[in-house]
Protein backbone atom coordinates (compact mmCIF):
# COMPACT_ATOMS: atom_id res chain seq x y z
CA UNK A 1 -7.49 -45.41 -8.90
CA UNK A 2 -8.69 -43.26 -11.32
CA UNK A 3 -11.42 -40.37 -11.45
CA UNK A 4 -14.74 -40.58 -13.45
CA UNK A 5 -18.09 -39.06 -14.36
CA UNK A 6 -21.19 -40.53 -12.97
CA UNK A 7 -24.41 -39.70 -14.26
CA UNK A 8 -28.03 -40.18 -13.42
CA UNK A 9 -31.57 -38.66 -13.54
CA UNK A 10 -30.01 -35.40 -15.25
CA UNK A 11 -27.63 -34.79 -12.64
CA UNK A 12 -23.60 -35.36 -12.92
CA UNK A 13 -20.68 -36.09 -9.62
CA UNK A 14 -17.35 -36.89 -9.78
CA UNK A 15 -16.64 -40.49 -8.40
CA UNK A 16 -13.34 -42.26 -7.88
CA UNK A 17 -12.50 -45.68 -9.32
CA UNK A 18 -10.43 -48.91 -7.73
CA UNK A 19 -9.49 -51.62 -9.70
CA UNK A 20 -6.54 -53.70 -9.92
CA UNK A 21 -6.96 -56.72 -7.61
CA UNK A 22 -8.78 -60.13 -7.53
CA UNK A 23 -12.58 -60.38 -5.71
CA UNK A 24 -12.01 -63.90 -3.33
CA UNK A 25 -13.49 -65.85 -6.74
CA UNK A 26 -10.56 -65.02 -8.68
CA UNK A 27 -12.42 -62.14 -10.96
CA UNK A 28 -11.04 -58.83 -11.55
CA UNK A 29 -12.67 -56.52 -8.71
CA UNK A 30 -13.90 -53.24 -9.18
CA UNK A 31 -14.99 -50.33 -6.09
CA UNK A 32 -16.53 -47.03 -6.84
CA UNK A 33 -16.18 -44.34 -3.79
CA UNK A 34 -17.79 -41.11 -3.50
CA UNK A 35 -14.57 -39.50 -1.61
CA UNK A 36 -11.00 -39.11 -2.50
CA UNK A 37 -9.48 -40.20 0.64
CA UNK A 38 -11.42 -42.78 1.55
CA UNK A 39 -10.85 -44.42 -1.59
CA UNK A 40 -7.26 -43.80 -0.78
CA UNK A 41 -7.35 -45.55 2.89
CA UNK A 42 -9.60 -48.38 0.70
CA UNK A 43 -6.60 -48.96 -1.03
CA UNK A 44 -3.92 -48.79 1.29
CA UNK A 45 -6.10 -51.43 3.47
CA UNK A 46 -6.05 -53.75 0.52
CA UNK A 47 -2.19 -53.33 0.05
CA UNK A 48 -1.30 -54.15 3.38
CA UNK A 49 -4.07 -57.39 2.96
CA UNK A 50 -2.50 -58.46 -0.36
CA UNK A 51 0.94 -58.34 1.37
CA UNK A 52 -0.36 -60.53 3.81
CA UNK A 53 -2.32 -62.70 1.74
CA UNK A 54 -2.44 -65.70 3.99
CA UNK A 55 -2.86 -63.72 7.36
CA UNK A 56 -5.99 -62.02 8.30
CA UNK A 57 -5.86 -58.16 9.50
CA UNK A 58 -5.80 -57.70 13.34
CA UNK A 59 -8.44 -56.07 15.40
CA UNK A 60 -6.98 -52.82 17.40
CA UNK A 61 -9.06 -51.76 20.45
CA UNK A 62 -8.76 -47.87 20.04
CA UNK A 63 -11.02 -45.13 21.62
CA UNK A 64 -11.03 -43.48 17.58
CA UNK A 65 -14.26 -43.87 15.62
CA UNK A 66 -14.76 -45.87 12.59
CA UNK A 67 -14.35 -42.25 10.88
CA UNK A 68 -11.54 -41.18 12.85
CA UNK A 69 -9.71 -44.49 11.71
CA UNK A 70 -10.33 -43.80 8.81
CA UNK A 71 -9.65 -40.19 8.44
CA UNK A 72 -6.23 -41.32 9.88
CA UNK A 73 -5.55 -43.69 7.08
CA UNK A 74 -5.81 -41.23 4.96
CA UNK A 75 -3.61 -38.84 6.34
CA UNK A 76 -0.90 -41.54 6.20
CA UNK A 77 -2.22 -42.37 2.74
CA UNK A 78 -1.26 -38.19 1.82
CA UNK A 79 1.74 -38.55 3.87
CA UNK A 80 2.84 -40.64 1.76
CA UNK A 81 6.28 -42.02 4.05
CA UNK A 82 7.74 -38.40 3.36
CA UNK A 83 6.74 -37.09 7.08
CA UNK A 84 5.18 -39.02 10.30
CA UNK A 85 1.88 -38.01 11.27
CA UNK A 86 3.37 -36.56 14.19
CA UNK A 87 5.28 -33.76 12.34
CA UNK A 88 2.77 -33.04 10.50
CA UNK A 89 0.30 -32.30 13.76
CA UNK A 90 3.58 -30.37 14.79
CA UNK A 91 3.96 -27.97 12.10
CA UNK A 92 0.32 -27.02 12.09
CA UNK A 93 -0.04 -26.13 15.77
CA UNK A 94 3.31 -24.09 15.62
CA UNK A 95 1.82 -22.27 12.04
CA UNK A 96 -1.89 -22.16 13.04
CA UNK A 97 -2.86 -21.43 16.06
CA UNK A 98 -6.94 -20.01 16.57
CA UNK A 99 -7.00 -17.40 19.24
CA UNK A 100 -10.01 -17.83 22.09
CA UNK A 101 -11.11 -13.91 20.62
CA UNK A 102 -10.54 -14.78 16.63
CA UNK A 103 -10.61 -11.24 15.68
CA UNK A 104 -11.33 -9.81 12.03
CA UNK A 105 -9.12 -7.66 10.26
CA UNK A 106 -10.77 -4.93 9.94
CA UNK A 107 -11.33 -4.38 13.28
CA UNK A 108 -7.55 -5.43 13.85
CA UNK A 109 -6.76 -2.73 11.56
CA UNK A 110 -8.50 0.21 13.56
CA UNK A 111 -6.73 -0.62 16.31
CA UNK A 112 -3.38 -0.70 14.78
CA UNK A 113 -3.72 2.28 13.16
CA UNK A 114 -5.18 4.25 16.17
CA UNK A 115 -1.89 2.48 18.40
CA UNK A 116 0.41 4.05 15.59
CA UNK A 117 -1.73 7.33 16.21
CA UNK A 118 -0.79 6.79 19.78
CA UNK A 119 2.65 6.48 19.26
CA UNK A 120 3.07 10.07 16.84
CA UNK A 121 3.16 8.68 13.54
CA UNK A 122 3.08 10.64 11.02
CA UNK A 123 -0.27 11.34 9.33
CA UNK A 124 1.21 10.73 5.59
CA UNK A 125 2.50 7.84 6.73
CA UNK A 126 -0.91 7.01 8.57
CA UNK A 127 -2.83 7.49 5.59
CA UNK A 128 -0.36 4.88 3.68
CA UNK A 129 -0.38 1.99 5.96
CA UNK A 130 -4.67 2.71 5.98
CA UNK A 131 -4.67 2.45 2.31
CA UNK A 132 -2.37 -0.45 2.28
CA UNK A 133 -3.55 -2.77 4.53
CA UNK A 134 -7.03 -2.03 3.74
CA UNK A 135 -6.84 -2.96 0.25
CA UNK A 136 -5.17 -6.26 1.66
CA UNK A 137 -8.58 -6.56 3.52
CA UNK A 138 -10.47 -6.19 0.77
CA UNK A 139 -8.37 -8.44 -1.28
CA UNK A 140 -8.14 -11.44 1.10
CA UNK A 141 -11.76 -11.02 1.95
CA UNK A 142 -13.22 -11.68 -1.72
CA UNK A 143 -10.65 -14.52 -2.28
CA UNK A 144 -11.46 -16.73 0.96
CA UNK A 145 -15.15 -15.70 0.28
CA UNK A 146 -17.22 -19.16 0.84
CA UNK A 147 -17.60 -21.34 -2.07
CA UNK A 148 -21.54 -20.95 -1.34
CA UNK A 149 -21.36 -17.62 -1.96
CA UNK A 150 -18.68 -16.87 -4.93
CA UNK A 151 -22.09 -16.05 -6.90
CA UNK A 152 -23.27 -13.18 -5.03
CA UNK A 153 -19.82 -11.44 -5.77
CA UNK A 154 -21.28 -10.62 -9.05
CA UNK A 155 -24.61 -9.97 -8.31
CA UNK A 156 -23.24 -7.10 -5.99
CA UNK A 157 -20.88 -6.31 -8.68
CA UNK A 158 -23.54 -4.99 -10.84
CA UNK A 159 -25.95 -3.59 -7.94
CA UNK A 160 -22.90 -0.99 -7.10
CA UNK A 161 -22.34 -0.48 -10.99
CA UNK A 162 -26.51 0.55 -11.38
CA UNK A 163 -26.35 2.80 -8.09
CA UNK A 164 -23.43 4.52 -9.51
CA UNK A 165 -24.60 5.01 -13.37
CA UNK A 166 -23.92 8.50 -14.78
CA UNK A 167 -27.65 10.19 -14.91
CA UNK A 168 -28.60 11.76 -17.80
CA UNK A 169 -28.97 15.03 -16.41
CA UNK A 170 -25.12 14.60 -15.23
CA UNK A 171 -24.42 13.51 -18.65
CA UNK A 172 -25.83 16.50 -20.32
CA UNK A 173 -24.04 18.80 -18.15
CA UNK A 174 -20.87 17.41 -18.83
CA UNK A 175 -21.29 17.82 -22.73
CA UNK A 176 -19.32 20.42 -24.32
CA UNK A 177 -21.00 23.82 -25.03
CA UNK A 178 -21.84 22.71 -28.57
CA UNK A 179 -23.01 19.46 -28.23
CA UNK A 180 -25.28 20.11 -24.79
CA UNK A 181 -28.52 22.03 -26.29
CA UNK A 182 -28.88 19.11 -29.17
CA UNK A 183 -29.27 16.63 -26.24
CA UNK A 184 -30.89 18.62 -23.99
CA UNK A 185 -33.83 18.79 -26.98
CA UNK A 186 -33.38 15.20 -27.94
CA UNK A 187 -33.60 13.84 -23.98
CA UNK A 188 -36.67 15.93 -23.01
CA UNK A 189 -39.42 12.81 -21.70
CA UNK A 190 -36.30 10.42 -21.52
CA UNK A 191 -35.36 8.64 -18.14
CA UNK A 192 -32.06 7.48 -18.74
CA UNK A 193 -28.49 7.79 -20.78
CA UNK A 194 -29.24 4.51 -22.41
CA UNK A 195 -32.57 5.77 -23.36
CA UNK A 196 -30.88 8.78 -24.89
CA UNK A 197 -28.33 6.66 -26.83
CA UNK A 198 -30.82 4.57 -28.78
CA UNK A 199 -32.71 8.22 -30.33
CA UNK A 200 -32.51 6.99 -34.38
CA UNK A 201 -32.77 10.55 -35.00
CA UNK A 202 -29.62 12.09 -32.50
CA UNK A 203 -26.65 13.21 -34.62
CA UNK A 204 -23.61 11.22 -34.49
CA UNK A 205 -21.41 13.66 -32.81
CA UNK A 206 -23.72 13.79 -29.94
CA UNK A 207 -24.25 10.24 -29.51
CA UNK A 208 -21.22 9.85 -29.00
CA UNK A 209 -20.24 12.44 -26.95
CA UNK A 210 -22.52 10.99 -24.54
CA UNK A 211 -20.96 7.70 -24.93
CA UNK A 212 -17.78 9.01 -23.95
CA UNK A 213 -18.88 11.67 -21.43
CA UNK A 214 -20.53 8.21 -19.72
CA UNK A 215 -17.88 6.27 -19.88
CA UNK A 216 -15.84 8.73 -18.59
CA UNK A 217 -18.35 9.25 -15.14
CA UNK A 218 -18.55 5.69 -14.84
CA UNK A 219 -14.62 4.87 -14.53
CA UNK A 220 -14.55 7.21 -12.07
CA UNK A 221 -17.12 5.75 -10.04
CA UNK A 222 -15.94 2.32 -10.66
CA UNK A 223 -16.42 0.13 -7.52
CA UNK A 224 -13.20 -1.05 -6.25
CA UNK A 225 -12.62 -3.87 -4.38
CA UNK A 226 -13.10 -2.11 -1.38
CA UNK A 227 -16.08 -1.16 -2.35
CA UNK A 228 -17.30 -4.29 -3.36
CA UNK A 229 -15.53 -6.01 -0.38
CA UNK A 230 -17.75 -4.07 2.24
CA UNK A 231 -21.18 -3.99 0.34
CA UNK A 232 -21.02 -7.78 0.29
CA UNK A 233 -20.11 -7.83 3.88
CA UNK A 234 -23.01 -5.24 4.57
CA UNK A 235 -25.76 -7.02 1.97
CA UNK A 236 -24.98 -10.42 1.92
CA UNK A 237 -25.99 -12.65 5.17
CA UNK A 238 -22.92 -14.88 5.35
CA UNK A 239 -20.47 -12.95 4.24
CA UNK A 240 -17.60 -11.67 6.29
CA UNK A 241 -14.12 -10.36 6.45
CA UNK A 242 -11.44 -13.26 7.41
CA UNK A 243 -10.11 -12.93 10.91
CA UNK A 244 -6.17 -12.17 11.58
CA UNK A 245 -5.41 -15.80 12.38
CA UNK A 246 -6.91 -16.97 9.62
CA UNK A 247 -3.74 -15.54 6.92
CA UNK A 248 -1.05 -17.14 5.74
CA UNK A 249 2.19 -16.38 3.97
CA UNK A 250 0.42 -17.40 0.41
CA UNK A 251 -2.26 -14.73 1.05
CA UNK A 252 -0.07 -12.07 1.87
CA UNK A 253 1.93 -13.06 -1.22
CA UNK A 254 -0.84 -13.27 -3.79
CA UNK A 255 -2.06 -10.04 -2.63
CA UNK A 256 1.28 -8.73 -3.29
CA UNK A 257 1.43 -10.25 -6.92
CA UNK A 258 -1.85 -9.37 -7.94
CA UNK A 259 -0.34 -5.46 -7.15
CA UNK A 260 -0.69 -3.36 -10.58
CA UNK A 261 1.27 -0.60 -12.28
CA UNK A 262 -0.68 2.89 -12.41
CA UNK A 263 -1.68 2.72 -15.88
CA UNK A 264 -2.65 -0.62 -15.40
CA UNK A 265 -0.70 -2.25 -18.05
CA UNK A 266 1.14 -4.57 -15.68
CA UNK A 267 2.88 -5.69 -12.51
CA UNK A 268 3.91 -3.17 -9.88
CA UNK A 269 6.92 -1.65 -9.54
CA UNK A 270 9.37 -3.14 -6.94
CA UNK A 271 9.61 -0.28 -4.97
CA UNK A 272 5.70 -0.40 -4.70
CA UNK A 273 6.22 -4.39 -4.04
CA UNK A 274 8.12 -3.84 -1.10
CA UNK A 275 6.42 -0.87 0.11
CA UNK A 276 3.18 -2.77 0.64
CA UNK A 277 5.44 -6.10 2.19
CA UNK A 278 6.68 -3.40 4.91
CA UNK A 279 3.24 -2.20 5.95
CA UNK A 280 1.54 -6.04 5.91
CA UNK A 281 5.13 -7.23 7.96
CA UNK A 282 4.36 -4.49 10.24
CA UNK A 283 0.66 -4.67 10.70
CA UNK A 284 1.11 -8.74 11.43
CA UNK A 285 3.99 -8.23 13.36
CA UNK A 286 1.57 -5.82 15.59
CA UNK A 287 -1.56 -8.26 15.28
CA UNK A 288 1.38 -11.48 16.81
CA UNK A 289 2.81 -9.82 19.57
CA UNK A 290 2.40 -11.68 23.43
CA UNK A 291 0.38 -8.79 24.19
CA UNK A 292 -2.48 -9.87 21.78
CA UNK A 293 -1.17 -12.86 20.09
CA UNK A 294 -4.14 -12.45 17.19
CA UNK A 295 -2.03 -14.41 14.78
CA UNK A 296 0.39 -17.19 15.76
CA UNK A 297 3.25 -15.90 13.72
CA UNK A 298 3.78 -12.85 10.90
CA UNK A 299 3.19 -14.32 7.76
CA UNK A 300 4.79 -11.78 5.91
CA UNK A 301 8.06 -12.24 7.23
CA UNK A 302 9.38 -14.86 4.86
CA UNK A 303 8.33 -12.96 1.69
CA UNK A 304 11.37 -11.68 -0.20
CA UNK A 305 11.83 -8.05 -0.79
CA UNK A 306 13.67 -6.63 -3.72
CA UNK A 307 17.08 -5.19 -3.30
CA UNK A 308 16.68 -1.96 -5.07
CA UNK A 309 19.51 0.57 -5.50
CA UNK A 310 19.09 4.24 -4.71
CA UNK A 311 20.17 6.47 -7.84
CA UNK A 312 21.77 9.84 -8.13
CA UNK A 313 19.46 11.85 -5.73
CA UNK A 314 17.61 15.33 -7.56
CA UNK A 315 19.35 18.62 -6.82
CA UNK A 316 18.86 22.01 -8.14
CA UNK A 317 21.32 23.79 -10.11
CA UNK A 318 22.67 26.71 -8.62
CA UNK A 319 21.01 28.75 -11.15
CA UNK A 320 17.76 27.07 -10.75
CA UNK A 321 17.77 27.74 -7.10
CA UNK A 322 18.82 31.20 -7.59
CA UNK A 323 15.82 31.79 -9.81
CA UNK A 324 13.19 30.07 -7.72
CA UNK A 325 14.33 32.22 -4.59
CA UNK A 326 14.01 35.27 -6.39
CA UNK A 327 10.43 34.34 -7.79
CA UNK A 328 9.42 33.98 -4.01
CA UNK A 329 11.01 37.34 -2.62
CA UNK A 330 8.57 38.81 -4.77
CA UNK A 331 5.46 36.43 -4.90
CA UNK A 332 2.58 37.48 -3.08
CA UNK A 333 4.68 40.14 -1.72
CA UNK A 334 7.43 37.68 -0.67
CA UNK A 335 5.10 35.60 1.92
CA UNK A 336 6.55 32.57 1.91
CA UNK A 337 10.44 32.92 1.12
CA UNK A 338 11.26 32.58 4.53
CA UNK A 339 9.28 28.61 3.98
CA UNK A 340 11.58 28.19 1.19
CA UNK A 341 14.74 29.67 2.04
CA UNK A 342 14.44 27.17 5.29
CA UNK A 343 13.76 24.38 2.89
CA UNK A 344 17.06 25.29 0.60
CA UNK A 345 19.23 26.77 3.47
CA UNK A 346 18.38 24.12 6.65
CA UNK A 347 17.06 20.94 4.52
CA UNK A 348 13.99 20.82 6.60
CA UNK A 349 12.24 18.50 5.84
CA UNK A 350 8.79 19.79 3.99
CA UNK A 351 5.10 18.32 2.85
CA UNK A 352 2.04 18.38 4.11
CA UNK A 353 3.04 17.04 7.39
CA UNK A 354 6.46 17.70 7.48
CA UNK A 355 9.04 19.34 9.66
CA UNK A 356 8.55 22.29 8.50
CA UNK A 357 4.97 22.42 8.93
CA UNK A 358 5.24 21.80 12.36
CA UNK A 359 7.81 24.42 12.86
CA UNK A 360 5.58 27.29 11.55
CA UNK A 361 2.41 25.94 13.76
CA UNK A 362 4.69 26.19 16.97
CA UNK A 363 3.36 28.14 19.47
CA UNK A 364 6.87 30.78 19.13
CA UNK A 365 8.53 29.61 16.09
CA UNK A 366 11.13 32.14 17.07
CA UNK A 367 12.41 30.06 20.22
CA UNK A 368 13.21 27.34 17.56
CA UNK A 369 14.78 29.84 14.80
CA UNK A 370 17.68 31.25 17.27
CA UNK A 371 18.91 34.33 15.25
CA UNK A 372 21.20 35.43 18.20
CA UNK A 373 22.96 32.10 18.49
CA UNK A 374 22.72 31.12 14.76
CA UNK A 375 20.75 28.15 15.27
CA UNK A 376 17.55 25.94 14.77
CA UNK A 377 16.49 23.93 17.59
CA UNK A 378 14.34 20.81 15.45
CA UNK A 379 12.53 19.40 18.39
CA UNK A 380 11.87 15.33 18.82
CA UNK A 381 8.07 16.61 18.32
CA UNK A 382 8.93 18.24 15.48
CA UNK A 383 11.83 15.84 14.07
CA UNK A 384 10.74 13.36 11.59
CA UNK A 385 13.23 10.26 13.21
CA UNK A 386 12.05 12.11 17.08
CA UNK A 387 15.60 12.92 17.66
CA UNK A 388 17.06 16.71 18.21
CA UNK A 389 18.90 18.58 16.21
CA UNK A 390 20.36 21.79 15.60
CA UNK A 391 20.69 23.03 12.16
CA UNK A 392 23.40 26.20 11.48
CA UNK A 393 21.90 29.35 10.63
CA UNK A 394 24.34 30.25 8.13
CA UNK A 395 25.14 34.14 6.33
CA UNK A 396 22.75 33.55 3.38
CA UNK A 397 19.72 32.22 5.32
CA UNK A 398 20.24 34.50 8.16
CA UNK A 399 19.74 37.22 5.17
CA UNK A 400 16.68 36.17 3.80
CA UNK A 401 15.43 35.10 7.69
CA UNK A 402 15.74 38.98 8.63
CA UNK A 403 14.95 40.33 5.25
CA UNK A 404 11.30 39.09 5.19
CA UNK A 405 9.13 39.35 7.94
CA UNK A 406 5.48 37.25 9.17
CA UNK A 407 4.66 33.67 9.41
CA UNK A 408 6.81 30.70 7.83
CA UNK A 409 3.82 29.83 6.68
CA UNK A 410 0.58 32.46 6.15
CA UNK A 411 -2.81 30.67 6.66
CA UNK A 412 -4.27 29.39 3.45
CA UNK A 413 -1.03 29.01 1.84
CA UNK A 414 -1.04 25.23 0.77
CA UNK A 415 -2.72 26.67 -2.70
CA UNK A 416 0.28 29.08 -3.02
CA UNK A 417 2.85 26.48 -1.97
CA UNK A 418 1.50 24.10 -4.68
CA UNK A 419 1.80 26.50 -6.91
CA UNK A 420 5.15 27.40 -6.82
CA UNK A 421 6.30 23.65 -6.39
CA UNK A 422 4.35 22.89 -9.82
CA UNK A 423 5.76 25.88 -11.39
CA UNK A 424 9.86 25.00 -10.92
CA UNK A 425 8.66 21.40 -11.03
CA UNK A 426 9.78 20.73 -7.32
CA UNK A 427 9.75 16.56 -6.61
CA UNK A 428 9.27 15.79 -3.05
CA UNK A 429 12.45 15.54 -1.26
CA UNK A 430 14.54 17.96 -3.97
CA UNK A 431 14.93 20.92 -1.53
CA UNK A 432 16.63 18.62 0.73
CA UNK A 433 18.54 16.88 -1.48
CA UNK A 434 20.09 20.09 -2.76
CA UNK A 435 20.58 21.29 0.77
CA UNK A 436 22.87 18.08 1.44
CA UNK A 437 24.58 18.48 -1.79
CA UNK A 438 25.88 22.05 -1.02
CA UNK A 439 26.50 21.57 2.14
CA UNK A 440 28.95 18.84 1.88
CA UNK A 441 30.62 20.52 -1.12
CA UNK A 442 31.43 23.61 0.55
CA UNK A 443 32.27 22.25 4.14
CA UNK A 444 33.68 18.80 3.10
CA UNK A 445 32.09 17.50 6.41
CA UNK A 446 30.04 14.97 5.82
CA UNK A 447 29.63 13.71 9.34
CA UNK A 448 28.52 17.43 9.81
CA UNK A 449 26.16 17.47 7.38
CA UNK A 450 24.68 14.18 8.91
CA UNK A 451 24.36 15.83 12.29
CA UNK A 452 22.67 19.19 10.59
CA UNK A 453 20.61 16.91 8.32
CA UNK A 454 19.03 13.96 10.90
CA UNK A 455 20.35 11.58 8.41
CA UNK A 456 23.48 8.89 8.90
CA UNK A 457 26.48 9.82 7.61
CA UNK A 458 26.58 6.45 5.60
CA UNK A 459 23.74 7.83 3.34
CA UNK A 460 25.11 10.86 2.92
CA UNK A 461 28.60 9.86 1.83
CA UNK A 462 26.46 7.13 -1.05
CA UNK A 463 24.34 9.71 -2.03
CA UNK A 464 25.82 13.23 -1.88
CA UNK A 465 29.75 13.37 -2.01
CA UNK A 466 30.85 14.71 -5.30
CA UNK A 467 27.73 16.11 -6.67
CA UNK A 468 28.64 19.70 -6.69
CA UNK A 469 31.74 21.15 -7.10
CA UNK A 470 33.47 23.53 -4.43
CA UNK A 471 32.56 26.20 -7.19
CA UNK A 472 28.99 25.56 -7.10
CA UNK A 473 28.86 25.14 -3.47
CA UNK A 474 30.26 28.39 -2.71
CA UNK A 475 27.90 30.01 -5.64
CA UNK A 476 25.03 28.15 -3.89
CA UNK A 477 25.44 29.75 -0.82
CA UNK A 478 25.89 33.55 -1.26
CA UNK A 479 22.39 33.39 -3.25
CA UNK A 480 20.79 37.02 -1.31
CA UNK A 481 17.72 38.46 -1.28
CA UNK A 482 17.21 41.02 -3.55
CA UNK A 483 19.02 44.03 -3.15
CA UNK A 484 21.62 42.69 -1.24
CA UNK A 485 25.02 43.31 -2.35
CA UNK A 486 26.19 41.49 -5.20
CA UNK A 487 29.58 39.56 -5.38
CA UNK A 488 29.78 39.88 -1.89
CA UNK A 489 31.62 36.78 -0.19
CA UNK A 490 29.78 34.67 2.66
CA UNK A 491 32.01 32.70 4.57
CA UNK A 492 31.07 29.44 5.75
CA UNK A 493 30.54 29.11 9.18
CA UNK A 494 30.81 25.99 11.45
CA UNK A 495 28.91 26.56 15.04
């Protein structure tokens, strides 16, 4: 069998070839078919009759349809002696299995994220699985787009890139001082940028400081796929986002490959890689549960994730942390050193959403932050892993605790917060990280510091034992407010 090119009247198909045998005259036969498979069940009908040259086929009653024969045949034909029919049907009703309620993934998607909700997930973490799984949506939904309509994908395309054009009077206004009165002359009775940019008479440093100012506009605005994902849903009659069921492991995995670095230059990171595998492995693993049984099994689950090792965690030298504490006993009159000597002093956890946040917004902080007793009660509402814990109030932090007075955290202080994390270039987690550090340098007690911390001890001893010397340690933690006594010793204290 062999593929060709038939032509007629202008118009061009592919049609599929037979030759090989004998016609009943002796001549060389030749069949043309119009579909693959039935020119496959053709031929294996003519095998078995040339192997059986002198005894005719046999007639089998069968409830099937001429088709249904014939589609048969050619699933044998595919088959090809490596599985039965049989397994075949098997695998496929185990793999795919349509629900009576096939339900679409982006409403599958609200729901999961308002059961997460539900269940006191944190809103950072909310905002990640949203922005993961939705761009999976979007992804999925412009690749199984029908055939019939792969051409309206661009025809959006550029309806989203003219709504969101850079206007010329946005243009203009964008222009440096300099450059924005020449325009402003040269535009008057103009209607657009482009308009602007074909002016013969428009000096060459203003043409193309429009260029660039447009360009500029425009990238920003740049439809993604999400974008483009939803206005063909919304525009184009037809279209639709693919329904839970409808996934399988090579979607999920594509999506994950086609993942980019920031700049753009090239694959994702591994970290990122696996990141997005544990929110799609925990969004199907939601969608296929008994309860709702959307999907017949998480196709997610046999994707590979890298095995990536964790590195020497950030900490602050002593002198580092020495010199951020004393820029915040005086900042703003010292408002928020009581935020950052918890961060330093209890390794509570901080952010936008973090432990610490919630501590300030309690209703009486001060039932949490037990000064008499020398402890902080971290409440399961509170704790990150829902689990409580007390932290030690130790000498130094019970200092700066009583030293400075008013809320953990004033209202309208996220500006000031950002501004002292991007002025001692704080990462994320390196408050914490230098809490642990210290901590298990001066006490030695790492199971200790596990309990104080909400972490297991087996991360602590991989990532903080021996990276600060008893030295430092003790340094570390007789930093004082200002005025305090200098040189004077603060002994450890286990409660």
């Amino acid at each position: 069998m062999r593929e060709i090119l038939e032509t007629k009247d202008g118009y061009s198909w592919t049609a599929y070839m037979v030759q090989g045998f004998k016609t009943p005259d002796g001549r060389h036969g030749r069949k043309k078919f119009s579909d693959r498979d039935e020119a496959l069940a053709w031929i294996a009908t003519k095998n078995v009759e040339l192997q059986n040259a002198d005894t005719a086929l046999c007639n089998v009653v069968t409830r099937l349809s001429k088709a249904q024969v014939e589609e048969a045949e050619g699933a044998f034909n595919r088959l090809a002696g490596r599985y039965t029919l049989a397994e075949a049907v098997d695998y496929f009703l185990r793999h795919f299995a349509q629900p009576d309620d096939a339900v679409p993934l982006a409403r599958a998607l609200a729901d999961f994220l308002e059961a997460r909700e539900r269940e006191g997930v944190r809103p950072r973490s909310l905002v990640q699985l949203k922005s993961s799984i939705s761009n999976f949506v979007a992804f999925v939904s412009l690749v199984k787009m029908p055939e019939a309509l792969r051409s309206e994908i661009d025809r959006v395309r550029a309806e989203l890139a003219a709504e969101r054009a850079a206007t010329l009077a946005e243009v203009i206004r964008a222009l440096p001082d300099d450059l924005r009165e020449p325009a402003r002359a040269a535009a008057e009775d103009l209607a657009t940028v482009l308009d602007l940019l074909r002016v013969q008479k428009l000096p060459s440093s203003v043409r193309d400081a429009v260029a660039d100012v447009r360009d500029t506009i425009e990238a920003r605005r740049r439809a993604s796929d999400k974008d483009l994902a939803t206005a063909l849903v919304e525009r184009v009659p037809g279209a639709c986002v693919p329904s839970v069921h409808e996934i399988g492991t090579p979607d999920v995995e594509a999506f994950l490959r086609s993942l980019r670095s920031k700049d753009g230059t090239g694959p994702a990171s591994r970290k990122t890689w696996n990141n997005a595998r544990a929110d799609l492995h925990a969004f199907f693993g939601w969608c296929a549960d008994p309860q709702r049984r959307w999907c017949a099994s998480n196709p997610a689950t046999s994707i590979s994730k890298f095995k990536l090792g964790r590195g020497v965690p950030e900490i602050l030298s002593v002198a580092q942390c020495r010199d951020l504490l004393q820029f915040v006993a005086v900042f703003e009159g010292g408002v928020l050193a009581r935020y950052f000597a918890l961060a330093l002093f209890a390794g509570i956890r901080t952010g936008p959403d973090g432990e610490l946040v919630k501590l300030a917004r309690h209703a009486d902080p001060s039932k949490l932050i037990d000064l008499a007793r020398g402890v902080i009660h971290i409440q399961p509402e509170i704790s990150k892993t829902h689990q409580y814990r007390q932290t030690t109030i130790r000498p130094a932090l019970h200092q700066w605790l009583t030293r400075f007075g008013g809320d953990i955290l004033p209202p309208n202080s996220d500006r000031l917060v950002k501004h002292i994390r991007a002025k001692f270039s704080l990462g994320h987690d390196v408050l914490r990280h230098t809490f642990f550090s210290y901590l298990v340098g001066a006490e030695g007690s790492v199971e200790r510091a596990a309990l104080e911390g909400g972490n297991t001890e087996a991360i602590l001893r991989r990532h903080y034992l021996n990276t600060s010397t008893a030295g430092e340690a003790t340094d570390f933690w007789q930093i004082l407010p200002p005025g305090s006594k200098e040189g004077k010793i603060i002994k450890m204290i286990s409660a």
